[in-house]
Every structure is written in structure tokens, then in C-alpha cells.
C-alpha atoms as a PDB file:
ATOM      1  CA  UNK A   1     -52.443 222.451  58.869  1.00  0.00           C
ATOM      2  CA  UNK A   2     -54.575 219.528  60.324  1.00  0.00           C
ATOM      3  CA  UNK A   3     -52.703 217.252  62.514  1.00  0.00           C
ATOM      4  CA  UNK A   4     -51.115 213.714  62.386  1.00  0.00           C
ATOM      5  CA  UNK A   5     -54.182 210.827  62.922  1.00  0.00           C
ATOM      6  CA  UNK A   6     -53.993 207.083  63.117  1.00  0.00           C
ATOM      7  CA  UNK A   7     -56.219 204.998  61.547  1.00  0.00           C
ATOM      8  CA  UNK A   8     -56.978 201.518  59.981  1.00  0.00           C
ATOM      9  CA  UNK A   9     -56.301 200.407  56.342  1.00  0.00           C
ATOM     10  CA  UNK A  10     -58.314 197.371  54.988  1.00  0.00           C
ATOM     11  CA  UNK A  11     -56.200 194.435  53.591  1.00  0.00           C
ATOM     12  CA  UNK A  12     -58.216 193.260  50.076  1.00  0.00           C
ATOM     13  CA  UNK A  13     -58.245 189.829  51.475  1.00  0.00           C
ATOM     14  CA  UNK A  14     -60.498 188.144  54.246  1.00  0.00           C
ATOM     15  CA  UNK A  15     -59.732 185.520  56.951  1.00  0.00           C
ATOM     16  CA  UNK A  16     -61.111 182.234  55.337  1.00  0.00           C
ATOM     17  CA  UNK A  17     -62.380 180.890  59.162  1.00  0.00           C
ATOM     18  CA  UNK A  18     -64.030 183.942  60.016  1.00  0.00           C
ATOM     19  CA  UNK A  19     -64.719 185.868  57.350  1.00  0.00           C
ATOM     20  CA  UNK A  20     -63.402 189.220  58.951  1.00  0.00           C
ATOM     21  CA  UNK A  21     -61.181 191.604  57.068  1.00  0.00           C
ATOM     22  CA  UNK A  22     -58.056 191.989  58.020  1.00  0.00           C
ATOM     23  CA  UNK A  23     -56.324 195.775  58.908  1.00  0.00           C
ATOM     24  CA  UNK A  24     -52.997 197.480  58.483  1.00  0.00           C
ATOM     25  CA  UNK A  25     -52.535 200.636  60.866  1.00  0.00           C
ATOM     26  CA  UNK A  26     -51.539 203.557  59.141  1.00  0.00           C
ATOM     27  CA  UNK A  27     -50.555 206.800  60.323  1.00  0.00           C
ATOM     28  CA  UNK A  28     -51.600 209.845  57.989  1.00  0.00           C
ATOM     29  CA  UNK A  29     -51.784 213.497  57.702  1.00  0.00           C
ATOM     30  CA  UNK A  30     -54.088 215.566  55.293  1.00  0.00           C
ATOM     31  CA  UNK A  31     -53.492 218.866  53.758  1.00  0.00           C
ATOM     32  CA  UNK A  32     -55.704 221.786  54.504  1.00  0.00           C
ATOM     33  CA  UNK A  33     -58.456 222.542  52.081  1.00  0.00           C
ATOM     34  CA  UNK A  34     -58.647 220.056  48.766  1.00  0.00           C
ATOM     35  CA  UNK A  35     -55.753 217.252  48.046  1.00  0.00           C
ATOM     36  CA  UNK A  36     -54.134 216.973  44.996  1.00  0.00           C
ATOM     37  CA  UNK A  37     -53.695 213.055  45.579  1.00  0.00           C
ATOM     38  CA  UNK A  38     -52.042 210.631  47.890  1.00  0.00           C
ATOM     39  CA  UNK A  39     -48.548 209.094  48.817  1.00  0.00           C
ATOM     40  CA  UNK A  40     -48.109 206.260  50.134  1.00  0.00           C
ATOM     41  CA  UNK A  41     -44.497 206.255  52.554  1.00  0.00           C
ATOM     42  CA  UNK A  42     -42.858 202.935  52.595  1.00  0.00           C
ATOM     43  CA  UNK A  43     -40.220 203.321  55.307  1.00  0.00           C
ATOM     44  CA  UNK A  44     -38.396 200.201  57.566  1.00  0.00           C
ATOM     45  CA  UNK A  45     -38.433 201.952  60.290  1.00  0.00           C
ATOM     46  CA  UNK A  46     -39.778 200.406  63.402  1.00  0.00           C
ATOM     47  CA  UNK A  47     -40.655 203.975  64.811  1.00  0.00           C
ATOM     48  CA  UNK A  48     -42.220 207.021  63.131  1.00  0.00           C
ATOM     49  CA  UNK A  49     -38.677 209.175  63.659  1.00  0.00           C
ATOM     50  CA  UNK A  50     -38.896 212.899  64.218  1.00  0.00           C
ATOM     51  CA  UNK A  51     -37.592 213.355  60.468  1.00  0.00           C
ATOM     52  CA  UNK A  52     -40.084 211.007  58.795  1.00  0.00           C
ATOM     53  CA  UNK A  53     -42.790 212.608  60.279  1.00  0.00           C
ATOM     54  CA  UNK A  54     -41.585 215.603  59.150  1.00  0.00           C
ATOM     55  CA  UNK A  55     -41.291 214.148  55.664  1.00  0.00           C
ATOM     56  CA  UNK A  56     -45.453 213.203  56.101  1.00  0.00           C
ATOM     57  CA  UNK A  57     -45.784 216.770  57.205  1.00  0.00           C
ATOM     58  CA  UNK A  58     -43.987 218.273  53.982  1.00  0.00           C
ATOM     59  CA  UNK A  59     -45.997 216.473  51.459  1.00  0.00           C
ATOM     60  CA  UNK A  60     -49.056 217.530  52.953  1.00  0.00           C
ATOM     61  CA  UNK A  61     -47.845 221.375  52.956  1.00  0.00           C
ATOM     62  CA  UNK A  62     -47.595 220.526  48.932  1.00  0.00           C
ATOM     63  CA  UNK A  63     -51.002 219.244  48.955  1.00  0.00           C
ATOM     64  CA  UNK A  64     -50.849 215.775  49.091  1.00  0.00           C
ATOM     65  CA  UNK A  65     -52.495 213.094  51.562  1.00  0.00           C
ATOM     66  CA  UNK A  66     -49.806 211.438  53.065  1.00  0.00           C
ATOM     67  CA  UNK A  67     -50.332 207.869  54.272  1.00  0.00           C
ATOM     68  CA  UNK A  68     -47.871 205.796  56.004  1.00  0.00           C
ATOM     69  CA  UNK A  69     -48.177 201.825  56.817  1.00  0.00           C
ATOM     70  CA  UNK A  70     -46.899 200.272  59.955  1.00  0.00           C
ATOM     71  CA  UNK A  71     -44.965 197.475  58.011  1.00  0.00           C
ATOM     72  CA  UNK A  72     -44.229 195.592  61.098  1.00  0.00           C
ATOM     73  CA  UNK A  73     -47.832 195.422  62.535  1.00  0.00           C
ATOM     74  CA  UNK A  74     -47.725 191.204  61.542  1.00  0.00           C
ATOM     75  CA  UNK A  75     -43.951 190.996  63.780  1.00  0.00           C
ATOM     76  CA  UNK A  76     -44.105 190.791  67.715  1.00  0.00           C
ATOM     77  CA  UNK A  77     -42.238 193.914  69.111  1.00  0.00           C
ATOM     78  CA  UNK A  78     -38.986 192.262  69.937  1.00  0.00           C
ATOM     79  CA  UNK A  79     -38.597 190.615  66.067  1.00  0.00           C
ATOM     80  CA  UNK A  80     -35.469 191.325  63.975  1.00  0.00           C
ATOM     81  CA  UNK A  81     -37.223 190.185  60.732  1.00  0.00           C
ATOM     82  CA  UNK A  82     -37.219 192.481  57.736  1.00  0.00           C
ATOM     83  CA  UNK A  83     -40.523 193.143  56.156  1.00  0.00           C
ATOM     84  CA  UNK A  84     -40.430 192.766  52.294  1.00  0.00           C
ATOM     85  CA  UNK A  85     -42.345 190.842  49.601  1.00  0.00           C
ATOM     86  CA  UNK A  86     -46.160 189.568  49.641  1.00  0.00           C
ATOM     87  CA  UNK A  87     -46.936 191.105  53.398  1.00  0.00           C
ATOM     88  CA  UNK A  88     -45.181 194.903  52.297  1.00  0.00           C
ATOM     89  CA  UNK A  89     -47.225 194.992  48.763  1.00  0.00           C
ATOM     90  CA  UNK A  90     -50.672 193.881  50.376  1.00  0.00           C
ATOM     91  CA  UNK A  91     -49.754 196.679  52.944  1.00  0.00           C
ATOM     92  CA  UNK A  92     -49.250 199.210  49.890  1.00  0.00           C
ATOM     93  CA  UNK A  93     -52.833 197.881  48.368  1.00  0.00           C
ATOM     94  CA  UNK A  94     -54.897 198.423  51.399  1.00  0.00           C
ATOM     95  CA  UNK A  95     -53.057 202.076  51.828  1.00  0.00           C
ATOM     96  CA  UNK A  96     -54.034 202.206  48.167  1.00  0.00           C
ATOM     97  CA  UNK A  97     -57.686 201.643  48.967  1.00  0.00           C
ATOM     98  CA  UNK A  98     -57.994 204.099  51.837  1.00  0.00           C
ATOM     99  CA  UNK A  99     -57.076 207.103  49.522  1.00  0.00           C
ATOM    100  CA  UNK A 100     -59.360 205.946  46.921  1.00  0.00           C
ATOM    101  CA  UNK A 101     -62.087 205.333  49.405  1.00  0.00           C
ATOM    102  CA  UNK A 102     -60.859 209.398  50.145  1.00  0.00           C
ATOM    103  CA  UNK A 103     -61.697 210.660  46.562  1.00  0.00           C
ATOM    104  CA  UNK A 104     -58.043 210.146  45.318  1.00  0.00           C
ATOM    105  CA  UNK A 105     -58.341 209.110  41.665  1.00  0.00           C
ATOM    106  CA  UNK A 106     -55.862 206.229  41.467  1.00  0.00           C
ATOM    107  CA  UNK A 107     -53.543 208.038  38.813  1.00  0.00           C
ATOM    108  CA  UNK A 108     -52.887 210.620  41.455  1.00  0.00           C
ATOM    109  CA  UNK A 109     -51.599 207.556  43.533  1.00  0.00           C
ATOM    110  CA  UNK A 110     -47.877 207.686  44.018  1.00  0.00           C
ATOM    111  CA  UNK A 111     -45.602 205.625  45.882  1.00  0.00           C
ATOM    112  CA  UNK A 112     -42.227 206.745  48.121  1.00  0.00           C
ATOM    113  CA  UNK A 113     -39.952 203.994  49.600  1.00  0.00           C
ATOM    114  CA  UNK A 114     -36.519 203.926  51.563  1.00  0.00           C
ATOM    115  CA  UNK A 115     -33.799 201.014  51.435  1.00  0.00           C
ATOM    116  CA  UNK A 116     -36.017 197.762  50.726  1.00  0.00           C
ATOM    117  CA  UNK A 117     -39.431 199.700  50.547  1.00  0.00           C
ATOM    118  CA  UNK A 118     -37.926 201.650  48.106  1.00  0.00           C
ATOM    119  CA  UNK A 119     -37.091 198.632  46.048  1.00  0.00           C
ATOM    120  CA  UNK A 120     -41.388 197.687  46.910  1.00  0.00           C
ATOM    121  CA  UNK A 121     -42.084 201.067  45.542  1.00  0.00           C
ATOM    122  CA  UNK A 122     -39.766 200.245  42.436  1.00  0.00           C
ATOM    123  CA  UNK A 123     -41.510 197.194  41.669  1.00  0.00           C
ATOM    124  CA  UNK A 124     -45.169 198.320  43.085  1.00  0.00           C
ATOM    125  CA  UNK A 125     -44.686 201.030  39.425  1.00  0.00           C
ATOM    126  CA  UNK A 126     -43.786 197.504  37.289  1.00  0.00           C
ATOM    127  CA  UNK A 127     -47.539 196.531  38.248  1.00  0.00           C
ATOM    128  CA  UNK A 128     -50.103 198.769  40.137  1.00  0.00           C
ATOM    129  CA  UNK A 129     -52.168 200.883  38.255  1.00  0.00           C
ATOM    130  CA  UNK A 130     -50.462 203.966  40.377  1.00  0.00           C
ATOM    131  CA  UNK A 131     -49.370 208.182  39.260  1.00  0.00           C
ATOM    132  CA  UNK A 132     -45.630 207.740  39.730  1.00  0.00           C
ATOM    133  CA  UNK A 133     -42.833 206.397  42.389  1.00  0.00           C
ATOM    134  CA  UNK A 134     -39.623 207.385  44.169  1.00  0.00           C
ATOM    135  CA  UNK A 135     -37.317 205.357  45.228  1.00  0.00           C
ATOM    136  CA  UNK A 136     -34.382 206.005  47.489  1.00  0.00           C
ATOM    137  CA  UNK A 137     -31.300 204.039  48.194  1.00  0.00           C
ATOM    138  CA  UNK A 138     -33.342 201.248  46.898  1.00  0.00           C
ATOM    139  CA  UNK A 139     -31.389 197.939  47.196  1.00  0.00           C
ATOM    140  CA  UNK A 140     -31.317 194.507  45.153  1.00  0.00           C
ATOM    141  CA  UNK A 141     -30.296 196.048  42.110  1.00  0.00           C
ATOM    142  CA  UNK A 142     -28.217 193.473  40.184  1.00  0.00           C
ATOM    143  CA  UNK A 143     -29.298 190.412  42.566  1.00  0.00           C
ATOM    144  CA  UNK A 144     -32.601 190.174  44.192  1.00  0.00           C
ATOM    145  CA  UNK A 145     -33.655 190.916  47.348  1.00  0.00           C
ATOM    146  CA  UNK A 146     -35.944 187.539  47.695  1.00  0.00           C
ATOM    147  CA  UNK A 147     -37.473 184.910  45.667  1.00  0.00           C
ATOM    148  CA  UNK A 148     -40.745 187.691  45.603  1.00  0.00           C
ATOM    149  CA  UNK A 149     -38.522 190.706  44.420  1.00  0.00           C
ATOM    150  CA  UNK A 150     -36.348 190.372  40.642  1.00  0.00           C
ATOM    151  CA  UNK A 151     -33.928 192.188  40.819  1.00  0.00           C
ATOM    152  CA  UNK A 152     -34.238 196.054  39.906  1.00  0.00           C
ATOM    153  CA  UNK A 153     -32.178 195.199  36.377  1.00  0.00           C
ATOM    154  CA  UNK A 154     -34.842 192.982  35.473  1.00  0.00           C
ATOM    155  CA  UNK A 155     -38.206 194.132  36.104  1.00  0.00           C
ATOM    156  CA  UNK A 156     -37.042 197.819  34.814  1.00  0.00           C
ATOM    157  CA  UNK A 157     -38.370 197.263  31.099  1.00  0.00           C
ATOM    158  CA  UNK A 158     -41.519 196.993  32.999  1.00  0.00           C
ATOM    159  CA  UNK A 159     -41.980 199.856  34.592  1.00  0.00           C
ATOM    160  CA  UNK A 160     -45.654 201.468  34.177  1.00  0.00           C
ATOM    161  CA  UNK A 161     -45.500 204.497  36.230  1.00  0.00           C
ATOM    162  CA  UNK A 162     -43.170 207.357  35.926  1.00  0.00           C
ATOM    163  CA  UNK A 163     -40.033 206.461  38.599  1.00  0.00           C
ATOM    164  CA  UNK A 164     -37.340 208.782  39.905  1.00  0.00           C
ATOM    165  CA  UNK A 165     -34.029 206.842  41.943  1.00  0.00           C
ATOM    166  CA  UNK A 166     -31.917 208.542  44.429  1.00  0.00           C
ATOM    167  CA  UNK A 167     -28.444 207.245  45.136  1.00  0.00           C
ATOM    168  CA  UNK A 168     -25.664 207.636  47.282  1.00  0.00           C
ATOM    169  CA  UNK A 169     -22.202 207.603  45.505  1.00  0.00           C
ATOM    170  CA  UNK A 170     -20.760 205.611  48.687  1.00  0.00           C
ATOM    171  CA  UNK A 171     -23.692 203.477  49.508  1.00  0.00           C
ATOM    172  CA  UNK A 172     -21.853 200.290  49.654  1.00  0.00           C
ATOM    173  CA  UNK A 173     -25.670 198.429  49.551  1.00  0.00           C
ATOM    174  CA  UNK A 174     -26.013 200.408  45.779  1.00  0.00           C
ATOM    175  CA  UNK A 175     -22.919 200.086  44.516  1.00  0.00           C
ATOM    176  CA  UNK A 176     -21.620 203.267  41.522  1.00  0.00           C
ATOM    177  CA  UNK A 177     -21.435 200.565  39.039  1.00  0.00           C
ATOM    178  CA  UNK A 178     -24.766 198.724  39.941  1.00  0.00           C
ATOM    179  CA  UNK A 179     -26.901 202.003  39.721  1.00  0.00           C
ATOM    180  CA  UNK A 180     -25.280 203.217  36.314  1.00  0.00           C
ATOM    181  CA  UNK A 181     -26.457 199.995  34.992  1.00  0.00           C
ATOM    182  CA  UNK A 182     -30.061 200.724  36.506  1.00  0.00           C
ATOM    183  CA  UNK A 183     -30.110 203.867  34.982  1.00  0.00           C
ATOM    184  CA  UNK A 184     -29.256 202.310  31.603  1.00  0.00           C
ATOM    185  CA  UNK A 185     -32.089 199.161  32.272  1.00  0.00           C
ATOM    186  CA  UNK A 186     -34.703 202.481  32.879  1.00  0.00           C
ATOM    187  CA  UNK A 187     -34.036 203.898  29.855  1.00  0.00           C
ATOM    188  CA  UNK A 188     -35.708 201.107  28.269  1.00  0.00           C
ATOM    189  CA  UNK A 189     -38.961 201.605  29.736  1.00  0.00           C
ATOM    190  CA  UNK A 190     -41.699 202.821  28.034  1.00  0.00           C
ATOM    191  CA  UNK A 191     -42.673 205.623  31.128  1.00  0.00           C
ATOM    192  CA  UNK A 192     -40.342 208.509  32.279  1.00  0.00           C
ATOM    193  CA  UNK A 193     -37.746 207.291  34.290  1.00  0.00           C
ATOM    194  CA  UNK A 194     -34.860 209.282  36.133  1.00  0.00           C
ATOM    195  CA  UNK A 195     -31.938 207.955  38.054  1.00  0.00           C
ATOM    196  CA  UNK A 196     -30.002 210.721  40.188  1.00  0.00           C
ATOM    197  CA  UNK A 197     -26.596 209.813  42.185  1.00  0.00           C
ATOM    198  CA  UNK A 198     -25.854 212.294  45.177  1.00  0.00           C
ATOM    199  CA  UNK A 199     -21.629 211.836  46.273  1.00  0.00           C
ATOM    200  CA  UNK A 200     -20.958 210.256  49.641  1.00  0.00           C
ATOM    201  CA  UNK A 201     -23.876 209.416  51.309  1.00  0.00           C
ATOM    202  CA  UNK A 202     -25.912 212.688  51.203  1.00  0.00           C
ATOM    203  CA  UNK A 203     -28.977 211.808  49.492  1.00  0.00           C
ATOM    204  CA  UNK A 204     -31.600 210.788  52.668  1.00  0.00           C
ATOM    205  CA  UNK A 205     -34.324 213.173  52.166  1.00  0.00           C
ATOM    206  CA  UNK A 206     -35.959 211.225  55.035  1.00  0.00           C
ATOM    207  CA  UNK A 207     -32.611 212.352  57.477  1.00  0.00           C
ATOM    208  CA  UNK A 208     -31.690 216.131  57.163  1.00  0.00           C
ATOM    209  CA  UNK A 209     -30.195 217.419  59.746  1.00  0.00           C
ATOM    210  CA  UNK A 210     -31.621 220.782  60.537  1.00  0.00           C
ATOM    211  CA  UNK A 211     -29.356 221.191  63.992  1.00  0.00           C
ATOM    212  CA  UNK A 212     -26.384 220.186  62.331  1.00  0.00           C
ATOM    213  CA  UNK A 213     -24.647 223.869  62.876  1.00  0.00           C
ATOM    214  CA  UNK A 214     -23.146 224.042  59.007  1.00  0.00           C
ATOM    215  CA  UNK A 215     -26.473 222.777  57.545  1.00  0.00           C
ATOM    216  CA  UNK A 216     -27.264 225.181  54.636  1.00  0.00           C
ATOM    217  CA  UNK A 217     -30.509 224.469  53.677  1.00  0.00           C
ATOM    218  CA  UNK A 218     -29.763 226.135  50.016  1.00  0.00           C
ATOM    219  CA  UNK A 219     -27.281 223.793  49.229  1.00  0.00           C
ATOM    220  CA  UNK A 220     -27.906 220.934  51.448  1.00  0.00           C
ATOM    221  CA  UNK A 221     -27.955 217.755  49.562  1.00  0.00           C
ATOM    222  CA  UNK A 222     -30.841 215.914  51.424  1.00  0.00           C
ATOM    223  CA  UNK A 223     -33.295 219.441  50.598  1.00  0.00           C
ATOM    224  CA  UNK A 224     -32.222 218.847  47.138  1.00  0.00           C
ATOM    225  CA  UNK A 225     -33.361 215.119  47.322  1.00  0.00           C
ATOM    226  CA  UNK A 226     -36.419 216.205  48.936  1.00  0.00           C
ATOM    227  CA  UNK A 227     -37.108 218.633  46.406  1.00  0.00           C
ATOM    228  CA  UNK A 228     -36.479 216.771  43.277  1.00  0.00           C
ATOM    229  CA  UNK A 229     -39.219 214.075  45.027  1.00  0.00           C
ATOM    230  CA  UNK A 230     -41.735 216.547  45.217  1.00  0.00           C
ATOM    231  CA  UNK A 231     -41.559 217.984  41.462  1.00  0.00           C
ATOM    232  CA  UNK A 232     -41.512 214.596  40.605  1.00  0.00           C
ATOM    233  CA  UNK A 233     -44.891 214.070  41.916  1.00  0.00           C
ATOM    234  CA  UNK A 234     -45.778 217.444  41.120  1.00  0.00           C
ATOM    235  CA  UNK A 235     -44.758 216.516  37.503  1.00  0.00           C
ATOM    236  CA  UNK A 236     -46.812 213.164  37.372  1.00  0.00           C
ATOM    237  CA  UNK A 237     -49.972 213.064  39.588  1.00  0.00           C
ATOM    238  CA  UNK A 238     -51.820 214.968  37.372  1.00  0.00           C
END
């Protein structure tokens, strides 16, 4: 299996003074032999954690390109701000871009987000011309997140790529009540769309916790959540 590399994504639109492109790092890994397609990883995490980067590594041992932004490249190191709306989609675009520019056919393009980036990769399947998208614990369900994000209740009916949701039972950012409505809203769409509610708070398939000395990896939630994302690509980048 190749190794984790770092590169540069370019951003679609130019510096009007200088006429120089613009770039969003990215930090990527590549499966061995011939990829079935790309992902795209939204994550809000100001450090590529031990368990995302095994989440990268995963997807590539299914055959996917897996391409991660650094959403925070704009913010100075010591900013608090959270990265969502116009700056988080054009960083999805240019990450878009580098896996066509790779030979990845754009519906075999699919998009994974955590928290608010999973809300971007909600709403990045209501308008991108992408495979499919998974969502997890994505937030701003009944109210939105900011004026750039409807809430998830609204732009639903919209959805143009196939979209799979993972919930907690006791996430009190997604409350029971607010996702069964979501999964109601989905049902209206005119692509496949599948809403799945884990109980407490076991459905991070970006957190498992391999040294955790009861973790049963049969009957762990988070491998679960993990695996239901990957047959959902495998499903829908086709």
C-alpha cells in the first residue's frame, strides 16, 4: 500500500490583482494498482488524528483515492473560527478537480463529512454533479447552520446523489426527533437516500477505539458505521 503524500489542490477561481490561482493543501493516499474513484474527507479537525488517517488508509485498502482538504489553511493557527459555507465548498471543488485531473470520472466522485462537513457533504449531493455522499452526525437539521447552509429539512427534496446519514441516538447536536424528520424529508428525494440511527453515541466511524480492552470489532458499533459507509460507496460509484 503506497503511503500518505501531501499535495496542492487548485481553487477554480483566480486572484483578480495577480492573476495567480489560488491552492488548498490536501493530504491523500492512493490505493495500489487501479482506483475505483475518489473520496473526498470533510473533517473539522484541526489535526490529521491517528484515527482519521486511518479512516484515509481504509478507503484506499477498498480501492478508492482518498483525498482530504486542510479546511483551515485560510485561519491563522491560533483561530477558533469554524470553517463552513462558501470557503468549505470551494475547498470540496478544487479536491474535486484533483481526482478528475487523476482519471476519476466525476460519477465515481463521492463525498464523506463529520459534524458541519458532514452537513457540506449533505448539501455538496443537493448540487455537484458527484457518485454519492455520507454524512455523519451532520448538524443544522431543522435550523440552519448559516445564512449559506438551509437547513437539512429543506434542501432534502433536492438531493441529486445517492446519501446515507449516520446518527447518534444521544447526540444532543441531532436531536431523535430532528433526524426522524430528516429521514422522512429524504424519502422525498428522487435519489436513494438512507438515514441510520446508532443508540448512545456510538456511531463515529472516524473514532474507534481499537485499545479500548472490550472493543469487539464484530459487534462494535463504529466498524458497523464504517462498514455501512463503504458499501454505500461500493453500491453507488459505479
Amino acid at each position: 500500500m503506497p503511503g500518505f503524500f501531501t499535495d496542492t489542490a487548485q481553487l477554480r477561481r483566480a486572484d483578480d490583482d495577480e492573476q495567480t490561482i489560488e491552492t488548498v493543501p490536501v493530504t491523500a493516499i492512493e490505493p495500489e494498482g487501479h482506483a475505483r474513484g475518489g473520496i473526498v474527507v470533510l473533517h473539522e479537525s484541526r489535526e490529521f488524528t491517528p484515527a482519521l488517517l486511518d479512516l484515509l488508509s481504509s478507503l484506499a485498502n477498498e480501492g478508492w483515492i482518498a483525498v482530504a482538504p486542510h479546511l483551515f489553511h485560510r485561519e491563522p493557527d491560533d483561530s477558533e473560527s469554524e470553517v463552513f459555507g462558501e470557503n468549505l465548498f470551494e475547498d470540496f471543488d478544487a479536491c474535486f478537480d484533483w481526482l478528475t485531473h487523476r482519471g476519476v470520472f466525476p460519477d465515481c466522485i463521492g463525498a464523506l463529512g463529520f459534524d458541519d462537513a458532514g452537513t457540506a457533504a449533505f448539501l455538496v449531493a443537493t448540487n455537484r454533479p458527484i457518485g454519492a455522499a455520507v454524512s455523519v452526525a451532520a448538524r443544522g437539521i431543522t435550523q440552519p447552520l448559516s445564512a449559506d447552509a438551509p437547513a437539512l429539512i429543506e434542501a432534502a427534496p433536492s438531493l441529486q446523489a445517492p446519501w446515507l446519514g449516520l446518527y447518534g441516538g444521544d447526540d444532543p447536536e441531532t436531536p431523535a426527533e430532528h433526524v426522524e424528520r430528516l429521514r422522512d424529508e429524504v424519502g422525498k428525494a428522487a435519489v436513494a437516500a438512507h438515514v441510520v440511527s446508532y443508540a448512545g453515541l456510538q456511531h463515529r466511524a472516524d473514532r474507534p477505539d481499537h485499545n479500548d480492552e472490550d472493543f469487539d470489532a464484530d459487534n462494535d458499533p463504529s466498524v458497523d458505521a464504517q462498514t455501512r459507509i463503504f458499501d454505500w460507496f461500493d453500491a453507488n460509484l459505479r
